[in-house]
C-alpha atoms as a PDB file:
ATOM      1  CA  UNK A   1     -30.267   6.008  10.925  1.00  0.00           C
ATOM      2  CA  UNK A   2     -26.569   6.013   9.865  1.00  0.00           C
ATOM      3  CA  UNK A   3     -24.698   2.361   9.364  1.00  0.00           C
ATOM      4  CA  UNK A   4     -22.564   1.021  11.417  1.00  0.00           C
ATOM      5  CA  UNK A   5     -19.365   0.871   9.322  1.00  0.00           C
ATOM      6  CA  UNK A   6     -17.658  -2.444   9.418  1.00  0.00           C
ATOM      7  CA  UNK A   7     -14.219  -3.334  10.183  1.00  0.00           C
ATOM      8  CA  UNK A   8     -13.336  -4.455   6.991  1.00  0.00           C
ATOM      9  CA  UNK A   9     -14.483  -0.729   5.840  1.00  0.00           C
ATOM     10  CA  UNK A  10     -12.046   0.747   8.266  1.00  0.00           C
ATOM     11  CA  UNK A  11      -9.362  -1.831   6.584  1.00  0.00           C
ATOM     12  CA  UNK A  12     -10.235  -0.575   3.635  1.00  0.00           C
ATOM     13  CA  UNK A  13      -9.955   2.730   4.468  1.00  0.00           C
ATOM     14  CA  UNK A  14      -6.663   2.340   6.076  1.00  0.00           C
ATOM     15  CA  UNK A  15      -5.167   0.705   2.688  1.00  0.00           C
ATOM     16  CA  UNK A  16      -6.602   3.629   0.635  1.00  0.00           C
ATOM     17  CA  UNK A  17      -5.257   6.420   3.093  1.00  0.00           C
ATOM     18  CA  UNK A  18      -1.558   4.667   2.835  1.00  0.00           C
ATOM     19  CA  UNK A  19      -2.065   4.128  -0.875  1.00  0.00           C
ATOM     20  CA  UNK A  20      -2.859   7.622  -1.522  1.00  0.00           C
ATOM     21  CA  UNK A  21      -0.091   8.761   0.773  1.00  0.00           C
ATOM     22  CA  UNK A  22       2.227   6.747  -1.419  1.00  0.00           C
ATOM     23  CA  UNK A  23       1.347   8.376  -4.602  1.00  0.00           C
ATOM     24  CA  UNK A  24       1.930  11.990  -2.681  1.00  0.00           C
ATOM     25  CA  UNK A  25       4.896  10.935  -1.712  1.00  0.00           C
ATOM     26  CA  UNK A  26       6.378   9.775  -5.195  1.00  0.00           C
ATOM     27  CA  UNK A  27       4.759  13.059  -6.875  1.00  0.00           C
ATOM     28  CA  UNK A  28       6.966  14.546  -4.301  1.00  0.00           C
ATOM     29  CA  UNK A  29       9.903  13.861  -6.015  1.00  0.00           C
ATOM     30  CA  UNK A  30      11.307  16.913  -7.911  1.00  0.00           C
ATOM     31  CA  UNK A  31      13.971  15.222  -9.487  1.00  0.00           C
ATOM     32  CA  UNK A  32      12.241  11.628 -10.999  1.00  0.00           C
ATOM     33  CA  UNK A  33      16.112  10.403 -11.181  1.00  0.00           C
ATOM     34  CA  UNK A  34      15.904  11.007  -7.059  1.00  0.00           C
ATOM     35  CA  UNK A  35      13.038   8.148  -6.977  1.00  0.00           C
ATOM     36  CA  UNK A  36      15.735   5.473  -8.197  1.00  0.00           C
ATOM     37  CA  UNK A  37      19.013   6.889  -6.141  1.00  0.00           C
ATOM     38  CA  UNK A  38      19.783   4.494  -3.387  1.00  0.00           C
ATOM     39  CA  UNK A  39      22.420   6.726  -0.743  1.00  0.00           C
ATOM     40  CA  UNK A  40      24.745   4.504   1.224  1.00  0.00           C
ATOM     41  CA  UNK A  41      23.401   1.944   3.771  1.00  0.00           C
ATOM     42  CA  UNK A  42      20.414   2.224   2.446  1.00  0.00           C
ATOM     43  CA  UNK A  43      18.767  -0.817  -0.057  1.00  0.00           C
ATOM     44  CA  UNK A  44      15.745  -0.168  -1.778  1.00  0.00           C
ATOM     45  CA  UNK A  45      15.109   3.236  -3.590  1.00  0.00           C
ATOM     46  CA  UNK A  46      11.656   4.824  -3.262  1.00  0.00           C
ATOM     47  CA  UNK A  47      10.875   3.475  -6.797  1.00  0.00           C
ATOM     48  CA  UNK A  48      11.481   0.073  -5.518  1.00  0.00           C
ATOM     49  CA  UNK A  49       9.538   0.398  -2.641  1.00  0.00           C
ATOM     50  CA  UNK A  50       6.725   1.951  -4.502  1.00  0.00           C
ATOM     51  CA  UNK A  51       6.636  -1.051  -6.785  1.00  0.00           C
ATOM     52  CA  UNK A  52       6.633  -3.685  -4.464  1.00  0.00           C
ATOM     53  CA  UNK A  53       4.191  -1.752  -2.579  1.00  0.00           C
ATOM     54  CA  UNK A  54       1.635  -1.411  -5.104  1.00  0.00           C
ATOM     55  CA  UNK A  55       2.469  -5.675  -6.253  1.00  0.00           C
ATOM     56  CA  UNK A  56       1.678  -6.661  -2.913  1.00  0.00           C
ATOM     57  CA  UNK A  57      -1.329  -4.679  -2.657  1.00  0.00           C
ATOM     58  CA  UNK A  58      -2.473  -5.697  -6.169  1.00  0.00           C
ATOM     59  CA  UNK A  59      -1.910  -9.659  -5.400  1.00  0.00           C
ATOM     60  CA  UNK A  60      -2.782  -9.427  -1.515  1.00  0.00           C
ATOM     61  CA  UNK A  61      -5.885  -7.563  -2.015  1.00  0.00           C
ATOM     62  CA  UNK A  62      -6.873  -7.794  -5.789  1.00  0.00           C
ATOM     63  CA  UNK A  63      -6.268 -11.021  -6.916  1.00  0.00           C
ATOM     64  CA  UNK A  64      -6.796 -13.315  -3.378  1.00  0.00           C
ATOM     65  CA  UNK A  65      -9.546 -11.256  -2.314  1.00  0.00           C
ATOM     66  CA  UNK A  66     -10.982  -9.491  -5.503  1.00  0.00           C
ATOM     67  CA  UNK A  67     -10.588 -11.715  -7.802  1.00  0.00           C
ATOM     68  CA  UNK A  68      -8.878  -9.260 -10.194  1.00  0.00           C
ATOM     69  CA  UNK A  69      -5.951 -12.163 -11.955  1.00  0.00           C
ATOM     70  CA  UNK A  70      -3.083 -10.160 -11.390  1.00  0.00           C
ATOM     71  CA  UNK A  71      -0.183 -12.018 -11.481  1.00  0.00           C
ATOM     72  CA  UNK A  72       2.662 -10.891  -9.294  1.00  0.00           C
ATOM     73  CA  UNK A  73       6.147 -10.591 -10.112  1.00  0.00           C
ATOM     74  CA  UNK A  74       8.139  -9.729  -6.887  1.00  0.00           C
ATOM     75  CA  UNK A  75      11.034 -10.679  -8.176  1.00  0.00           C
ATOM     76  CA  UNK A  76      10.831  -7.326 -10.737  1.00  0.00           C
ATOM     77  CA  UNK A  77       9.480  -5.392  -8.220  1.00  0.00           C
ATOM     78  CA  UNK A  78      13.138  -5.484  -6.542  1.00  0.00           C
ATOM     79  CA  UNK A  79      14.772  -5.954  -9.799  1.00  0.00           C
ATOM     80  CA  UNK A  80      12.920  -3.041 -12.315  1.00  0.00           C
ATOM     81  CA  UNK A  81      15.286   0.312 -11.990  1.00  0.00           C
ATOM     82  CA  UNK A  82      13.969   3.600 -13.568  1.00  0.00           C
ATOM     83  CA  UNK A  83      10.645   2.900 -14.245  1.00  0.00           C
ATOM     84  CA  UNK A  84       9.405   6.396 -15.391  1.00  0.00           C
ATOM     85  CA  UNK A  85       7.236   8.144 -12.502  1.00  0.00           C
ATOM     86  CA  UNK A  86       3.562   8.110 -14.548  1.00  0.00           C
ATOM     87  CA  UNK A  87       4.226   4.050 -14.417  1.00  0.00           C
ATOM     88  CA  UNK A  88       4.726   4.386 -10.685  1.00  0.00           C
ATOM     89  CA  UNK A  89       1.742   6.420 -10.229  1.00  0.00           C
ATOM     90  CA  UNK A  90      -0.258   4.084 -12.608  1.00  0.00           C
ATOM     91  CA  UNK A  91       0.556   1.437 -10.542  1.00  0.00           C
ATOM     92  CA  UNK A  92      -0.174   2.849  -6.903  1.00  0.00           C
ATOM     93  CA  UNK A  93      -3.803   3.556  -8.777  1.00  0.00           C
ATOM     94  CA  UNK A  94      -4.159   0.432 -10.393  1.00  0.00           C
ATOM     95  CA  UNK A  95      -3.112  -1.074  -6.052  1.00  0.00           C
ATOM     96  CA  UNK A  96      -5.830   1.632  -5.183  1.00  0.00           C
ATOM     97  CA  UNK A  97      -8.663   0.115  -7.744  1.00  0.00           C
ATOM     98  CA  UNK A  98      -7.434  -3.498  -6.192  1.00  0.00           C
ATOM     99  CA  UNK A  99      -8.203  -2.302  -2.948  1.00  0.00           C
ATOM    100  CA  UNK A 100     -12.184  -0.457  -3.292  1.00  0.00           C
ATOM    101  CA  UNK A 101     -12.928  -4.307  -5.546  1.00  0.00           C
ATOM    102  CA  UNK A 102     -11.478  -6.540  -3.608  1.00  0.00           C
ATOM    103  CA  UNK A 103     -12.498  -5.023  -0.263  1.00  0.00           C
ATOM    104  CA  UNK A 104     -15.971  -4.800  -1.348  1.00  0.00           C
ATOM    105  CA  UNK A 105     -16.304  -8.058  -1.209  1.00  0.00           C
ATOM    106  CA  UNK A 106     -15.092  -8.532   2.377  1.00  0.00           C
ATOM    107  CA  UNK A 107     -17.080  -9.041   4.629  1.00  0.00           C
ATOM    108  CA  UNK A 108     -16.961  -8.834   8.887  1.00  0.00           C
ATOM    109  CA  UNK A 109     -17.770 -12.460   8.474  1.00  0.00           C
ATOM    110  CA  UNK A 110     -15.025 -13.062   6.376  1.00  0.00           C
ATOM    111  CA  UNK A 111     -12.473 -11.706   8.371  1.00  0.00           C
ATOM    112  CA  UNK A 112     -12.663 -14.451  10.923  1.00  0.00           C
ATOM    113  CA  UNK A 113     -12.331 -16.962   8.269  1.00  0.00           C
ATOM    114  CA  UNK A 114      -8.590 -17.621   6.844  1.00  0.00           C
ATOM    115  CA  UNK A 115      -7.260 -16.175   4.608  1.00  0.00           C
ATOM    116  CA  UNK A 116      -7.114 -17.876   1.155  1.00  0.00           C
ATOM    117  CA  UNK A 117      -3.441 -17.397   0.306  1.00  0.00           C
ATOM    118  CA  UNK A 118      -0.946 -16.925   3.042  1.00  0.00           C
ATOM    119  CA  UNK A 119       2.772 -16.516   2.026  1.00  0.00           C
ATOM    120  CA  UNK A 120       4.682 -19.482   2.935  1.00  0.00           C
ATOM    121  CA  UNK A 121       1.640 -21.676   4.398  1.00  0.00           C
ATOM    122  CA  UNK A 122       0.812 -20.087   7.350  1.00  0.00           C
ATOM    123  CA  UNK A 123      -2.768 -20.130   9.103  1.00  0.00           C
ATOM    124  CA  UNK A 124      -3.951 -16.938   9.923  1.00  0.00           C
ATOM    125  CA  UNK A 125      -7.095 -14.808   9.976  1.00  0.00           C
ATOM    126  CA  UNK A 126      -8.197 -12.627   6.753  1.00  0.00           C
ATOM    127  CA  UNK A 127      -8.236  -9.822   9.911  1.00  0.00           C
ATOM    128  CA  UNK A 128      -4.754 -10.864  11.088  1.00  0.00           C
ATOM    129  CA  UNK A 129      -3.097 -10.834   7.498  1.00  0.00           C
ATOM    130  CA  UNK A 130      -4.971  -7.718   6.478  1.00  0.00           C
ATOM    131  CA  UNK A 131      -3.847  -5.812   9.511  1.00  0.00           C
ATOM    132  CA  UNK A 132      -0.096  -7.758   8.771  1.00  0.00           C
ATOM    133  CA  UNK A 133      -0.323  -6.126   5.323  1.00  0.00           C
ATOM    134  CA  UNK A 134      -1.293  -2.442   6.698  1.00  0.00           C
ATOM    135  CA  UNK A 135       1.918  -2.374   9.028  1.00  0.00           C
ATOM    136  CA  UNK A 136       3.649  -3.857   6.173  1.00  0.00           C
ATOM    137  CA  UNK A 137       2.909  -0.995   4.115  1.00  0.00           C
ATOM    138  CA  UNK A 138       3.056   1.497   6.366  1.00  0.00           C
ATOM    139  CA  UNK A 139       6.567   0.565   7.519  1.00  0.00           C
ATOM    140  CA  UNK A 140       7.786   0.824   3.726  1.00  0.00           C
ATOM    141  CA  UNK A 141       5.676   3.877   3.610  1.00  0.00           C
ATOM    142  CA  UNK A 142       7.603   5.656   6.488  1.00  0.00           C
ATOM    143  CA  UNK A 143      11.106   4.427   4.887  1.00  0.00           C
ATOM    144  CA  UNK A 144      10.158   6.122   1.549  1.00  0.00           C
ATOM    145  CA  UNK A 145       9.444   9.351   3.502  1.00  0.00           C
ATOM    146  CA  UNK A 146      12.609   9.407   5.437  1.00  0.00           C
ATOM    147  CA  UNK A 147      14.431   8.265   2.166  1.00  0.00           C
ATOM    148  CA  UNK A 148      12.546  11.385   0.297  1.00  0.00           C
ATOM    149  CA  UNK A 149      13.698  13.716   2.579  1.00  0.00           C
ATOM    150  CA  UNK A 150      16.907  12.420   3.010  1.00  0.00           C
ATOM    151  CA  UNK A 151      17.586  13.294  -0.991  1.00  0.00           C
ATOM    152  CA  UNK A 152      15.653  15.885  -1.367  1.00  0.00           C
ATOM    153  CA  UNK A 153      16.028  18.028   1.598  1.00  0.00           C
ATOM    154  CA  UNK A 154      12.702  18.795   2.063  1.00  0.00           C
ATOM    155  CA  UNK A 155      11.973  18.808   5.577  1.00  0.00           C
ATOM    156  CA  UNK A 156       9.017  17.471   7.311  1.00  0.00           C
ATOM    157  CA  UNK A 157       6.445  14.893   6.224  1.00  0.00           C
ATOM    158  CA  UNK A 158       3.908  15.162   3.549  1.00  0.00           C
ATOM    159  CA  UNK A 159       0.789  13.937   5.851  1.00  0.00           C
ATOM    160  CA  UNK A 160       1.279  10.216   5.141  1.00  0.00           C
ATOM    161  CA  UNK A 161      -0.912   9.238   7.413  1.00  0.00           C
ATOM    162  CA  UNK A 162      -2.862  11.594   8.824  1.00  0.00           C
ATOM    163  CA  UNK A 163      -5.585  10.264  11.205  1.00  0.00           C
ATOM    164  CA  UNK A 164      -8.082  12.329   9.948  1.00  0.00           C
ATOM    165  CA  UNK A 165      -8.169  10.510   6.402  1.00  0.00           C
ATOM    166  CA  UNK A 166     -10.145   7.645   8.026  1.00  0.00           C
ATOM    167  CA  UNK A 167     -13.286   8.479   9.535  1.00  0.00           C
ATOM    168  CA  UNK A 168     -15.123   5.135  12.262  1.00  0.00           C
ATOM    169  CA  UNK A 169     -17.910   5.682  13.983  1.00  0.00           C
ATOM    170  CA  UNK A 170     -20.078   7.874  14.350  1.00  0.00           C
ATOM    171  CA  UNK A 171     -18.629  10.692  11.958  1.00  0.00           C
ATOM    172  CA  UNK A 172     -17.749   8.152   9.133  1.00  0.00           C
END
């Protein structure tokens, strides 16, 4: 008999799926100096979104949930320009790490109960700030593609985030 995967699996999933869609995204990159250009009307570069990204995931996930101590510094995730790409990429891996620990120790259960650390006092749900920080991500997520493409040329997408990367149910 196969277990019933929970929904904090399916979270879980969802955050690794984005996370790894990040990283494919920044490897994307044939020029590394294209990560950092910011075109007009446009304010974050892919680097920057990257970083803050992988911060958010690190402190959201890692340290409230995971325990991990990592100690967030948003401001230099805005702030930090040119960051070579292998510290990008260690980064997204090190948000990726945050995410199978600190998720591992969620629980259905838990996920009614608040969550431990919400930005700027506000009670909520460790289910209604998880699924806040998925659509968080995946909105940066979908501005780094279009912001990719738009320096690069390339056209299309690079499967971001393809549905069949997360398996529920009965085929998980």
């Amino acid at each position: 008999m196969k277990k019933e995967r929970q929904a904090s699996d399916w979270i879980a999933g969802i955050l690794a799926r984005d996370l790894r869609a990040l990283r494919r995204e920044i490897e994307s990159f044939g020029d590394e100096g294209d990560v950092w250009r910011v075109p007009p009307g446009i304010s974050n570069s892919a680097g920057t979104l990257a970083l803050h990204l992988a911060g958010n995931i690190q402190y959201y996930i890692g340290t409230v949930l995971g325990g991990t101590g990592y100690l967030r510094d948003r401001d230099a995730e805005f702030a930090l320009r040119d960051v070579e790409r292998t510290e990008l990429l260690q980064q997204i891996d090190a948000a990726l790490l945050a995410v199978e620990r600190g998720m591992a120790q969620v629980s259905d259960s838990d996920l009614a109960r608040p969550y431990p650390d919400p930005p700027k006092g506000l009670q909520v749900t460790t289910r209604d700030y998880l699924i806040h920080l998925i659509s968080h991500f995946t909105y940066h997520l979908g501005q780094l593609d279009y912001h990719r493409r738009l320096l690069t040329g390339q056209p299309g997408q690079i499967r971001a985030v393809a549905p069949g990367d997360v398996l529920t149910g009965e085929g998980a």
